[in-house]
Protein backbone atom coordinates (compact mmCIF):
# COMPACT_ATOMS: atom_id res chain seq x y z
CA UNK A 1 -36.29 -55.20 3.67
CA UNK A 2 -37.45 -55.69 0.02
CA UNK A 3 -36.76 -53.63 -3.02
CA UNK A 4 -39.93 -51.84 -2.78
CA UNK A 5 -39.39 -50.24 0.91
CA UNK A 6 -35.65 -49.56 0.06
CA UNK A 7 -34.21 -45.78 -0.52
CA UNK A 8 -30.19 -44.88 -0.75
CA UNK A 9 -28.77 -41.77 -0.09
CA UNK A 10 -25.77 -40.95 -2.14
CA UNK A 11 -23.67 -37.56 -1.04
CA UNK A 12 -21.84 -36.30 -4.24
CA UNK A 13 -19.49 -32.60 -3.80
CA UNK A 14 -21.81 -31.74 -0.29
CA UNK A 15 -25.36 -32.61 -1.92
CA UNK A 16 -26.97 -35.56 -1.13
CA UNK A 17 -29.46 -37.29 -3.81
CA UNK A 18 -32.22 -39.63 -2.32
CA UNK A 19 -33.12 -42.20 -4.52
CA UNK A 20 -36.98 -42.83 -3.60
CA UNK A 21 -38.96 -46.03 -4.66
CA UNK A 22 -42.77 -46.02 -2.50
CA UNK A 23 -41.51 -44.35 0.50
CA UNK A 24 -38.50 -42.72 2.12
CA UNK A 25 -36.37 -45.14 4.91
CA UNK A 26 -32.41 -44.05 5.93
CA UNK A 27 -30.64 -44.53 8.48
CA UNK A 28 -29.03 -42.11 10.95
CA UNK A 29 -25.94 -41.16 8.98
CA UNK A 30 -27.93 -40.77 5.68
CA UNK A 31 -30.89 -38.55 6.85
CA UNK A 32 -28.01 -36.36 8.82
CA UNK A 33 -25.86 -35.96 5.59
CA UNK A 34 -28.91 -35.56 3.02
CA UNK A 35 -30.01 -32.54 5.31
CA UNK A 36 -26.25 -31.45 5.46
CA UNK A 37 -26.36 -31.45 1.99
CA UNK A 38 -29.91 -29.18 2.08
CA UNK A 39 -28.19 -26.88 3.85
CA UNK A 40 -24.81 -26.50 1.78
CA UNK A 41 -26.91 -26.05 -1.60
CA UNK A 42 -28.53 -23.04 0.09
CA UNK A 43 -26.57 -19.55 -1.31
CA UNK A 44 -28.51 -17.46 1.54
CA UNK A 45 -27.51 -19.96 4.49
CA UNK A 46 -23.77 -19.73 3.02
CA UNK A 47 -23.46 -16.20 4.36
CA UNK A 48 -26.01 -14.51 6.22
CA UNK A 49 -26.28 -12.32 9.32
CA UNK A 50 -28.04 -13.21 12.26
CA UNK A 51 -29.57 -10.81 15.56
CA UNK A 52 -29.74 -11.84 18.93
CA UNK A 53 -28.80 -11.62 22.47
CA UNK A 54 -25.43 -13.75 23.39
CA UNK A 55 -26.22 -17.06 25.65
CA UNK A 56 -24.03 -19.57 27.54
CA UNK A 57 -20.55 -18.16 26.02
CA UNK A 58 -17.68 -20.38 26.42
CA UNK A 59 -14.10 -20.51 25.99
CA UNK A 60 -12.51 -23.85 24.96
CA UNK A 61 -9.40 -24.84 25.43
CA UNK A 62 -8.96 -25.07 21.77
CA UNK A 63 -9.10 -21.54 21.03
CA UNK A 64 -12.57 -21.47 19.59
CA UNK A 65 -15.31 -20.16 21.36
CA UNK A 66 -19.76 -21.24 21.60
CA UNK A 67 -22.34 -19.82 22.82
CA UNK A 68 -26.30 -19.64 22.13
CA UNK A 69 -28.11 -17.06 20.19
CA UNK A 70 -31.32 -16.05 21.87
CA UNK A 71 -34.14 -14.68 19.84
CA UNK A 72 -37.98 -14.10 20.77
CA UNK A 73 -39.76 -17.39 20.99
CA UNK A 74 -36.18 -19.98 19.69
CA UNK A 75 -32.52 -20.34 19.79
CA UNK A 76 -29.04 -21.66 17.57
CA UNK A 77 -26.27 -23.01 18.97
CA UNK A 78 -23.25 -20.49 17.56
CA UNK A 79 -19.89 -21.63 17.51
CA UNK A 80 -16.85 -19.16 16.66
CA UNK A 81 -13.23 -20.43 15.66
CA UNK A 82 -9.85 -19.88 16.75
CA UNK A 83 -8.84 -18.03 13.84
CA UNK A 84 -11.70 -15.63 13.99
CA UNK A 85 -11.48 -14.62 17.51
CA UNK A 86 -8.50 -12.66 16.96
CA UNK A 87 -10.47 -10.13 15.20
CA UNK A 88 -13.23 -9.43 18.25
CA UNK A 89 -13.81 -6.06 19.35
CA UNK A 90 -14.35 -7.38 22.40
CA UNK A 91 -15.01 -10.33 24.46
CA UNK A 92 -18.94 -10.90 24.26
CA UNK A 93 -20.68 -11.16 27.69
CA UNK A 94 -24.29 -13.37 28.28
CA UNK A 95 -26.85 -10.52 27.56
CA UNK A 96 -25.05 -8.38 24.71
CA UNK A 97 -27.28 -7.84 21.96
CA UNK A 98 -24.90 -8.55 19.12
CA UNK A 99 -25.04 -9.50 15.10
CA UNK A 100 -23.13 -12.48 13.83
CA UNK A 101 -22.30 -13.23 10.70
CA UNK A 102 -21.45 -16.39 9.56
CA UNK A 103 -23.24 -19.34 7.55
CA UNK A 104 -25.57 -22.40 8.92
CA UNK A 105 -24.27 -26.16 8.60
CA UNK A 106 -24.96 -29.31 10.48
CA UNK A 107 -23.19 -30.47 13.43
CA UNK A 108 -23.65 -34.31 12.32
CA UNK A 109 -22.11 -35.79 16.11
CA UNK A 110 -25.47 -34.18 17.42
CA UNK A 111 -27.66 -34.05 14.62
CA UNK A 112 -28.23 -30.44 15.00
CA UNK A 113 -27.73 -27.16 13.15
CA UNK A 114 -25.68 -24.44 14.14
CA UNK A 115 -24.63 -20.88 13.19
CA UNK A 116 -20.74 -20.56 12.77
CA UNK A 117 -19.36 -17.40 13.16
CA UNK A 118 -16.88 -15.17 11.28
CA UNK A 119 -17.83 -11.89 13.33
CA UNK A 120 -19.60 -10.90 16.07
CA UNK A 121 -20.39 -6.99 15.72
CA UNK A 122 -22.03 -5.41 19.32
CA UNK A 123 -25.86 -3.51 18.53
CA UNK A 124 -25.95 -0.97 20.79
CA UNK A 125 -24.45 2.80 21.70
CA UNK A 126 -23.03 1.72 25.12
CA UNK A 127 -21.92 -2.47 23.68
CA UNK A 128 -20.69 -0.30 20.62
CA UNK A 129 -18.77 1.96 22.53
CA UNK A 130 -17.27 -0.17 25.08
CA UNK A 131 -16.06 -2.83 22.10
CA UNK A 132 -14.64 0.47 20.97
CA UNK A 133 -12.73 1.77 23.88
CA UNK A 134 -11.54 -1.96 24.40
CA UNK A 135 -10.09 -2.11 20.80
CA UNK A 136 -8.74 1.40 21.10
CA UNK A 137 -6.98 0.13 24.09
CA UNK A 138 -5.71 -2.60 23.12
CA UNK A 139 -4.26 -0.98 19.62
CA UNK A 140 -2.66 1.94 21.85
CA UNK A 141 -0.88 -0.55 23.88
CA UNK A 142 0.44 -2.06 20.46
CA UNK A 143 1.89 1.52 19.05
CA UNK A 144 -0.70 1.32 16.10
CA UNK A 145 -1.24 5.19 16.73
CA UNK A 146 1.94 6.10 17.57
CA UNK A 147 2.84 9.56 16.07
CA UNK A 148 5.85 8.80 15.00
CA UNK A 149 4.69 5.73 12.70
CA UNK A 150 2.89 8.65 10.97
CA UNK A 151 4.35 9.65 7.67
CA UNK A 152 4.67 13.27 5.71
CA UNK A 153 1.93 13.59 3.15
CA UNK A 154 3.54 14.87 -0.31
CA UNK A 155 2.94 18.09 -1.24
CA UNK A 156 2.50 17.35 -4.82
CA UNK A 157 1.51 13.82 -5.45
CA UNK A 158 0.55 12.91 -9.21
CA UNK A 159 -1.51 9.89 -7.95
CA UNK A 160 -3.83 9.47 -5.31
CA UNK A 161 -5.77 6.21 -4.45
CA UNK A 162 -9.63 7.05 -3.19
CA UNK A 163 -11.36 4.21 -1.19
CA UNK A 164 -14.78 4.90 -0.74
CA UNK A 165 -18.59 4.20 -1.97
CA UNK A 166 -18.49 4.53 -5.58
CA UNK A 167 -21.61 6.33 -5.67
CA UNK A 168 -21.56 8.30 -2.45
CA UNK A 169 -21.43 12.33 -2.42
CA UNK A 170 -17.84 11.91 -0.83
CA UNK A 171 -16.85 10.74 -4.21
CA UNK A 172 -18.04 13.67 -5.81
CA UNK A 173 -16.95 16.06 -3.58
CA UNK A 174 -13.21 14.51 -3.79
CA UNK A 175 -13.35 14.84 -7.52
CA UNK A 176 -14.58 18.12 -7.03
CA UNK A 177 -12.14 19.55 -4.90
CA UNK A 178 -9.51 17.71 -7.25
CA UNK A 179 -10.43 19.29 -10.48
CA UNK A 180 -10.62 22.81 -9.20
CA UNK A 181 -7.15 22.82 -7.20
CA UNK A 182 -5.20 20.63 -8.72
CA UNK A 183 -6.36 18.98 -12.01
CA UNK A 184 -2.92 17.42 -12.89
CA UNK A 185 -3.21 14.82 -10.24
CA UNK A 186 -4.27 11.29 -11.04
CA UNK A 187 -7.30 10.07 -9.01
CA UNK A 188 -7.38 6.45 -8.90
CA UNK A 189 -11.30 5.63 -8.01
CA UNK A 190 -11.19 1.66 -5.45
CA UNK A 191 -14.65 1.13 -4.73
CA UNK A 192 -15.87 -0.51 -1.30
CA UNK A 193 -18.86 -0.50 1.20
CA UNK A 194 -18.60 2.03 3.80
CA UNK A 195 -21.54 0.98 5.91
CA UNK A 196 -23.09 -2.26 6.65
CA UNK A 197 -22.07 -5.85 7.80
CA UNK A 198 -19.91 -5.82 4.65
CA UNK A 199 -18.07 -3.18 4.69
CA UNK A 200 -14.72 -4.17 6.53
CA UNK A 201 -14.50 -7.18 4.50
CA UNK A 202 -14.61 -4.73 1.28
CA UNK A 203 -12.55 -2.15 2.70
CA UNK A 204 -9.58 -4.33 3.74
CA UNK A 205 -9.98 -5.72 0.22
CA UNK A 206 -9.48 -2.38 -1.06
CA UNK A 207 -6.33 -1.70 1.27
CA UNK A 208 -5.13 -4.88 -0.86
CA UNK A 209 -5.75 -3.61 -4.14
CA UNK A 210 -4.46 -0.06 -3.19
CA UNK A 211 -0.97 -2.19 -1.87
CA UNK A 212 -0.34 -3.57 -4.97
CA UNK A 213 -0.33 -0.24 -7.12
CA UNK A 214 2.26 1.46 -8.86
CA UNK A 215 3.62 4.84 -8.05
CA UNK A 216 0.80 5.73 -5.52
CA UNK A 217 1.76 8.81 -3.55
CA UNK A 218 -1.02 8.59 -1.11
CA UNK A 219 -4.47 7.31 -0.58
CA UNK A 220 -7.69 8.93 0.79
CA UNK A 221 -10.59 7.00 2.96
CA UNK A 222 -13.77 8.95 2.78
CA UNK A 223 -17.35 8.82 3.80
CA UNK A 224 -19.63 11.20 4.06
CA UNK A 225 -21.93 11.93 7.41
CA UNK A 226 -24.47 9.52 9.16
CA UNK A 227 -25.28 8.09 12.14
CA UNK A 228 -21.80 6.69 14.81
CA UNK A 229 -23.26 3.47 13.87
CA UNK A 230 -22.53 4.12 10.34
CA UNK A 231 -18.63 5.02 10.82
CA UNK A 232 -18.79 1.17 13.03
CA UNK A 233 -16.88 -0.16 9.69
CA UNK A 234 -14.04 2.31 10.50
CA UNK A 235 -14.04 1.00 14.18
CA UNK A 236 -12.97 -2.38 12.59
CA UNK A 237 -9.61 -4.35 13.87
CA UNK A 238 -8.91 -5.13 10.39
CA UNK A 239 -9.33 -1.85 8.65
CA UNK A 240 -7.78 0.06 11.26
CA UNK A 241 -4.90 -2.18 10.72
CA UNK A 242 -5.43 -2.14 6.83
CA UNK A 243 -4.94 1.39 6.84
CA UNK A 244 -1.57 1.23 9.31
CA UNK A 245 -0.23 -1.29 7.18
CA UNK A 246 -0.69 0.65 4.04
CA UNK A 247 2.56 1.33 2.10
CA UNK A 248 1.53 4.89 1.54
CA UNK A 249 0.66 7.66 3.46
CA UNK A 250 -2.98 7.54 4.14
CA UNK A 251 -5.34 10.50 4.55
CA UNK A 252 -8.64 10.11 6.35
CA UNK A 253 -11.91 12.13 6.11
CA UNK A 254 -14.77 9.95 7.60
CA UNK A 255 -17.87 11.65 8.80
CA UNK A 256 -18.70 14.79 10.77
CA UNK A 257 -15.78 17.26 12.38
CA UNK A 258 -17.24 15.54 15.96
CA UNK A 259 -16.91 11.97 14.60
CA UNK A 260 -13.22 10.15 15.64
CA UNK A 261 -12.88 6.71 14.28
CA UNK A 262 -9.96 4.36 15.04
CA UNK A 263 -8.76 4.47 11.15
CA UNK A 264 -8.69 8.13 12.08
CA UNK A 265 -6.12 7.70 14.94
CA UNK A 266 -4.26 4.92 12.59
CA UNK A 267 -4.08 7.02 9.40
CA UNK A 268 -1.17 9.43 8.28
CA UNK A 269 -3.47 12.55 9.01
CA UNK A 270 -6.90 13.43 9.61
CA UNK A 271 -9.38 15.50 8.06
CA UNK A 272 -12.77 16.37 9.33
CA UNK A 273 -14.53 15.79 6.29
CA UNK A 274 -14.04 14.46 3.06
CA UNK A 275 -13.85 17.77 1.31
CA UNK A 276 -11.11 18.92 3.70
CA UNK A 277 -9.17 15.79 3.04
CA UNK A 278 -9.18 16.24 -0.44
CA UNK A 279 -8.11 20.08 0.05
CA UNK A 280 -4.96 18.55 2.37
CA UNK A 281 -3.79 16.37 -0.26
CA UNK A 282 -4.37 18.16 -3.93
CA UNK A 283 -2.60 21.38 -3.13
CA UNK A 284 -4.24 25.16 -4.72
CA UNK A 285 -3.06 25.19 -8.44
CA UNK A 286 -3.10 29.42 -7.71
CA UNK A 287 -0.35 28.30 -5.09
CA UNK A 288 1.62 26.44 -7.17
CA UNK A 289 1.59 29.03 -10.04
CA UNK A 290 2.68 31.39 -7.61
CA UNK A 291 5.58 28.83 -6.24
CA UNK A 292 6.65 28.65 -9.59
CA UNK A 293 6.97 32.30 -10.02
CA UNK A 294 8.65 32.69 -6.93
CA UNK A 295 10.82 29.82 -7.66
CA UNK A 296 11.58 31.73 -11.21
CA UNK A 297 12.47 35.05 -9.76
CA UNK A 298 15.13 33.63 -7.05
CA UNK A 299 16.19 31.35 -9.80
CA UNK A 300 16.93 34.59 -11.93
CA UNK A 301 18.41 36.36 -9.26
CA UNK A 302 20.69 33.85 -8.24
CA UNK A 303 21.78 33.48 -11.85
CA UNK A 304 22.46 37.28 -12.52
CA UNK A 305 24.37 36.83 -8.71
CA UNK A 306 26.25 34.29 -10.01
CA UNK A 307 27.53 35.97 -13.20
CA UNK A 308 27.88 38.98 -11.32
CA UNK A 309 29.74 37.27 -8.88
CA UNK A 310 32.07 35.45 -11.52
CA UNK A 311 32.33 38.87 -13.70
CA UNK A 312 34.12 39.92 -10.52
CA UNK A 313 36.20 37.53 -10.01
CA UNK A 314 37.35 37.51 -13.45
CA UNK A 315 38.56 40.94 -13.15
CA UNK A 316 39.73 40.65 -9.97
CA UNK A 317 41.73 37.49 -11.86
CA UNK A 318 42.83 39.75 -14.82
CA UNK A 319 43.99 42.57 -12.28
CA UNK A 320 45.99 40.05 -10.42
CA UNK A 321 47.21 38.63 -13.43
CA UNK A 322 48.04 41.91 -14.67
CA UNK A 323 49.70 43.20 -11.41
CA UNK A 324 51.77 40.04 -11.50
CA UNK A 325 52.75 40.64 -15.19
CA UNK A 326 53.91 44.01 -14.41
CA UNK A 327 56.16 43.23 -11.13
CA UNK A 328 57.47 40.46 -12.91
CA UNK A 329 58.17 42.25 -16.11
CA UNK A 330 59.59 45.03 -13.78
CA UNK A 331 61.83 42.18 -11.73
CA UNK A 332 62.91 40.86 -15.04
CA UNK A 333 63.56 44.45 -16.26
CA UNK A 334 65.90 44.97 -13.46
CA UNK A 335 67.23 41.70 -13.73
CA UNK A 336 68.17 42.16 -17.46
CA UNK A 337 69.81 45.29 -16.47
CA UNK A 338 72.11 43.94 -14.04
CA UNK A 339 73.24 41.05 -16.49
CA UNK A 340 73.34 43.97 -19.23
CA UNK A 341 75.69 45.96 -16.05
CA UNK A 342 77.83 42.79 -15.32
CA UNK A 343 78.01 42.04 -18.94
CA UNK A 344 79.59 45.37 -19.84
CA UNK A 345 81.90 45.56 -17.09
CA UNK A 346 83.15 42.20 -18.06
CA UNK A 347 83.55 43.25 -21.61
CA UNK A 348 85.07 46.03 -20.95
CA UNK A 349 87.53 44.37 -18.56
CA UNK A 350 88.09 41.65 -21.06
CA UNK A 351 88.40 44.25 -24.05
CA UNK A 352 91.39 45.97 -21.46
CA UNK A 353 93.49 42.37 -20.85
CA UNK A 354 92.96 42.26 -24.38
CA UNK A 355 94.10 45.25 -25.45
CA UNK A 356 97.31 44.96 -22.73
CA UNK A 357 97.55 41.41 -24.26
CA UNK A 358 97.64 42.69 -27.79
CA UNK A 359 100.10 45.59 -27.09
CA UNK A 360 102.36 43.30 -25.33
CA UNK A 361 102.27 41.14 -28.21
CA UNK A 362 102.70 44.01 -30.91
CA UNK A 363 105.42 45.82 -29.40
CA UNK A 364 106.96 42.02 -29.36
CA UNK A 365 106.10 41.87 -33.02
CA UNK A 366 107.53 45.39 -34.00
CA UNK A 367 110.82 44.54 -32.48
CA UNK A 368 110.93 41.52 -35.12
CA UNK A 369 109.66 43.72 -37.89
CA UNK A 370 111.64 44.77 -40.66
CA UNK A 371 110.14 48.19 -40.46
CA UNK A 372 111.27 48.70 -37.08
CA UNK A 373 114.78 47.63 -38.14
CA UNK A 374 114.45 50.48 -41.05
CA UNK A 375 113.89 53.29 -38.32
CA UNK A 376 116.95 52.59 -37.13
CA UNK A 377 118.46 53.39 -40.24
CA UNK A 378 118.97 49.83 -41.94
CA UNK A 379 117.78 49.39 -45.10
CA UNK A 380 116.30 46.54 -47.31
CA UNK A 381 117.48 46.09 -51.47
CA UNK A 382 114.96 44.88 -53.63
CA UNK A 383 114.98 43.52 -57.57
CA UNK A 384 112.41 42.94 -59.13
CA UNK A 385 110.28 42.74 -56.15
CA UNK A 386 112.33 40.02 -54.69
CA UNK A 387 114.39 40.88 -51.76
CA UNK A 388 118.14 40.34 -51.97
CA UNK A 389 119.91 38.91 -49.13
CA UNK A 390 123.69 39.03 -50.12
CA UNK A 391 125.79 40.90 -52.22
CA UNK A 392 126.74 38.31 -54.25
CA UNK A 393 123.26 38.36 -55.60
CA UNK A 394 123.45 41.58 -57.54
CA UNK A 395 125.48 42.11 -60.84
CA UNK A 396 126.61 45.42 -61.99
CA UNK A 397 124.02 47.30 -63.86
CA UNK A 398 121.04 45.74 -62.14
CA UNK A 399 117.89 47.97 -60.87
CA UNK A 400 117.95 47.84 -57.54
CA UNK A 401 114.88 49.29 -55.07
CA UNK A 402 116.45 50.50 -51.72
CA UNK A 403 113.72 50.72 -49.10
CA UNK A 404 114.07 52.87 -46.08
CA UNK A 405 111.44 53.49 -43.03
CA UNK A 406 110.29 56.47 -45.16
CA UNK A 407 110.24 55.61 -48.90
CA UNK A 408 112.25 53.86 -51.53
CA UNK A 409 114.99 55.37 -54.04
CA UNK A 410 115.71 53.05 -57.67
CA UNK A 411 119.50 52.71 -58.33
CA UNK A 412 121.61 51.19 -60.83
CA UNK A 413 124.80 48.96 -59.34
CA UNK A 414 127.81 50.02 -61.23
CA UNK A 415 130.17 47.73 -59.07
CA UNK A 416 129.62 45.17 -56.30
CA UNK A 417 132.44 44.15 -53.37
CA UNK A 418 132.40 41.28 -51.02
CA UNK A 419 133.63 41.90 -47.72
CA UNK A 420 134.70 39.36 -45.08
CA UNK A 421 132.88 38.66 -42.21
């Protein structure tokens, strides 16, 4: 082949540049991944969804799942991979009218395109609802909507998560509902698509966000009426499973008072519209006022109870302390008076051996005295105040004091005489 006829294809990050000289010639491979790499630079082929009747469905072995999507006048192969199939509604049957969303590639072994899936949604009211009562089945048998999974919504949360349509009247009438009854709440605003092919994917996103808040005390998922085809989104595995997994207590208002969705049976509590969810979770601001008040007056009663009730027992205290004070004064009284009765009769019984004693002893003592001696007519001679003992001691002419037991008489000795013993 000469230089002239020659053309490369070079593939560089999925898109494929063809070098041209006069005219075009690859070869298998390089045609195949130049229009592989068509198809990869094309944003709308990346993510699109598709309508048509289901064809020639398969299970492989594998897990993953094909089938052909019929329309009017052509078809596309459709494959659908293991780790998308877990999220069916329902097992798609030849015939169903269905929507699948997914992107387009090239299946280079055959040198074809094909569709792959990421979801296969039924079109429909009776595909819809029997996906539906399959899923709601299947869920049930799982305890998703088991009552007692369901948790207390608090009766006065200061934040509240709101996933629904930014722009959509349920909004409003949430924020309505929250200003008038109960401005002092929080309302955290997570925007997501409530209708449409989109939707799920956005609302489970939203779950996420929700998940990783701080101090959320519960969440509310509204939309306002439409069509059952609209609420489909809330029919979804993975938002009825978003809204069970939630770490708080979810509140649901979706719809018309007629219209049940699955995140309805899943969810904490129901409401049948989005203004009566909003009036379950932000509670009447009149109510609270008149909690409060009520909560005041038994507070103020049960204080002026209480210091009634301890006034009481403080005299009852001082009366028992006083009662005590007075028997035991009284016991003590007595008590004193018997030691004061023993004391004096042992006084006086001590004064008596005493007394006995001290006669004994002074009768013993007068029989020594001189004085006693002198009563029975002896007397005592005295000179200059020194008693004489013997007559030797006095010399004629001396004063001399004679004492007797009644008085004294002064003498003068005119003669003294010894006499012999």
């Amino acid at each position: 082949m000469s230089e002239r006829g020659r053309t490369s294809a070079r593939a560089e990050k999925g898109a494929v540049t063809i070098q041209r000289t006069s005219r075009a010639q690859l070869t298998v491979d390089e045609l195949t991944l130049y229009v592989h790499g068509l198809f990869a630079s094309d944003l709308m082929l990346k993510s699109l969804i598709v309508a048509g009747e289901i064809a020639e469905f398969k299970k492989h072995t594998s897990g993953h799942c094909y089938f052909t999507l019929l329309g009017k006048e052509s078809r596309v192969a459709c494959a659908i991979f293991k780790q998308y199939t877990g999220y069916l509604p329902q097992w798609p049957e030849n015939g169903d009218s269905v929507l699948v969303e997914g992107s387009v590639g090239v299946y280079s072994q055959r040198g074809v395109y094909q569709l792959y899936a990421r979801r296969i949604v039924p079109v429909g009211a009776g595909a819809i609802d029997r996906a539906r009562q399959e899923l709601k089945e299947r869920l049930n048998r799982e305890g998703i909507f088991r009552p007692e999974l369901k948790r207390p919504i608090p009766g006065y949360p200061a934040r509240v998560a709101v996933v629904t349509s930014a722009t959509g009247a349920a909004l409003r009438d949430v924020l309505r509902v929250s200003s008038r009854r109960y401005p002092l709440c929080e309302v955290l605003i997570v925007p997501a698509q409530v209708q449409g092919a989109e939707a799920p994917d956005e609302l489970v996103r939203a779950f996420f966000r929700v998940a990783s808040m701080d101090g959320v005390d519960c969440v509310l998922l509204v939309r306002g009426g439409g069509s059952r085809e609209d609420l489909v989104p809330f029919d979804d595995e993975r938002v009825v499973r978003a809204v069970r997994g939630c770490p708080f207590p979810v509140v649901t208002g979706l719809g018309h008072e007629v219209d049940e969705t699955l995140c309805d049976l899943a969810s904490d509590l129901r409401a049948s519209t989005p203004s009566a969810a909003a009036e379950l979770v932000f509670p009447d601001r009149n109510g609270v006022v008149g909690l409060l008040e009520q909560a005041h007056t038994r507070m103020v009663r049960a204080i002026e109870r209480r210091v009634m009730e301890e006034r009481n027992r403080s005299r009852e205290i001082c009366a028992n302390l006083s009662s005590r004070f007075a028997r035991r004064l009284s016991e003590a009284g007595e008590e004193l008076s018997a030691r004061f009765r023993g004391l004096s009769s042992g006084m006086r019984l001590r004064l008596a051996e005493a007394g006995n004693a001290l006669s004994v002893r002074a009768a013993a003592l007068n029989a020594l005295s001189p004085l006693a001696s002198l009563e029975r007519g002896f007397v005592t001679c005295e000179r200059d105040g020194r008693r004489l003992l013997s007559v030797r001691e006095i010399v004629p002419g001396d004063e001399l004091e004679v004492r007797f037991s009644d008085g004294k008489a002064v003498c003068v000795a005119d003669s003294t005489k010894e006499e012999g013993c």
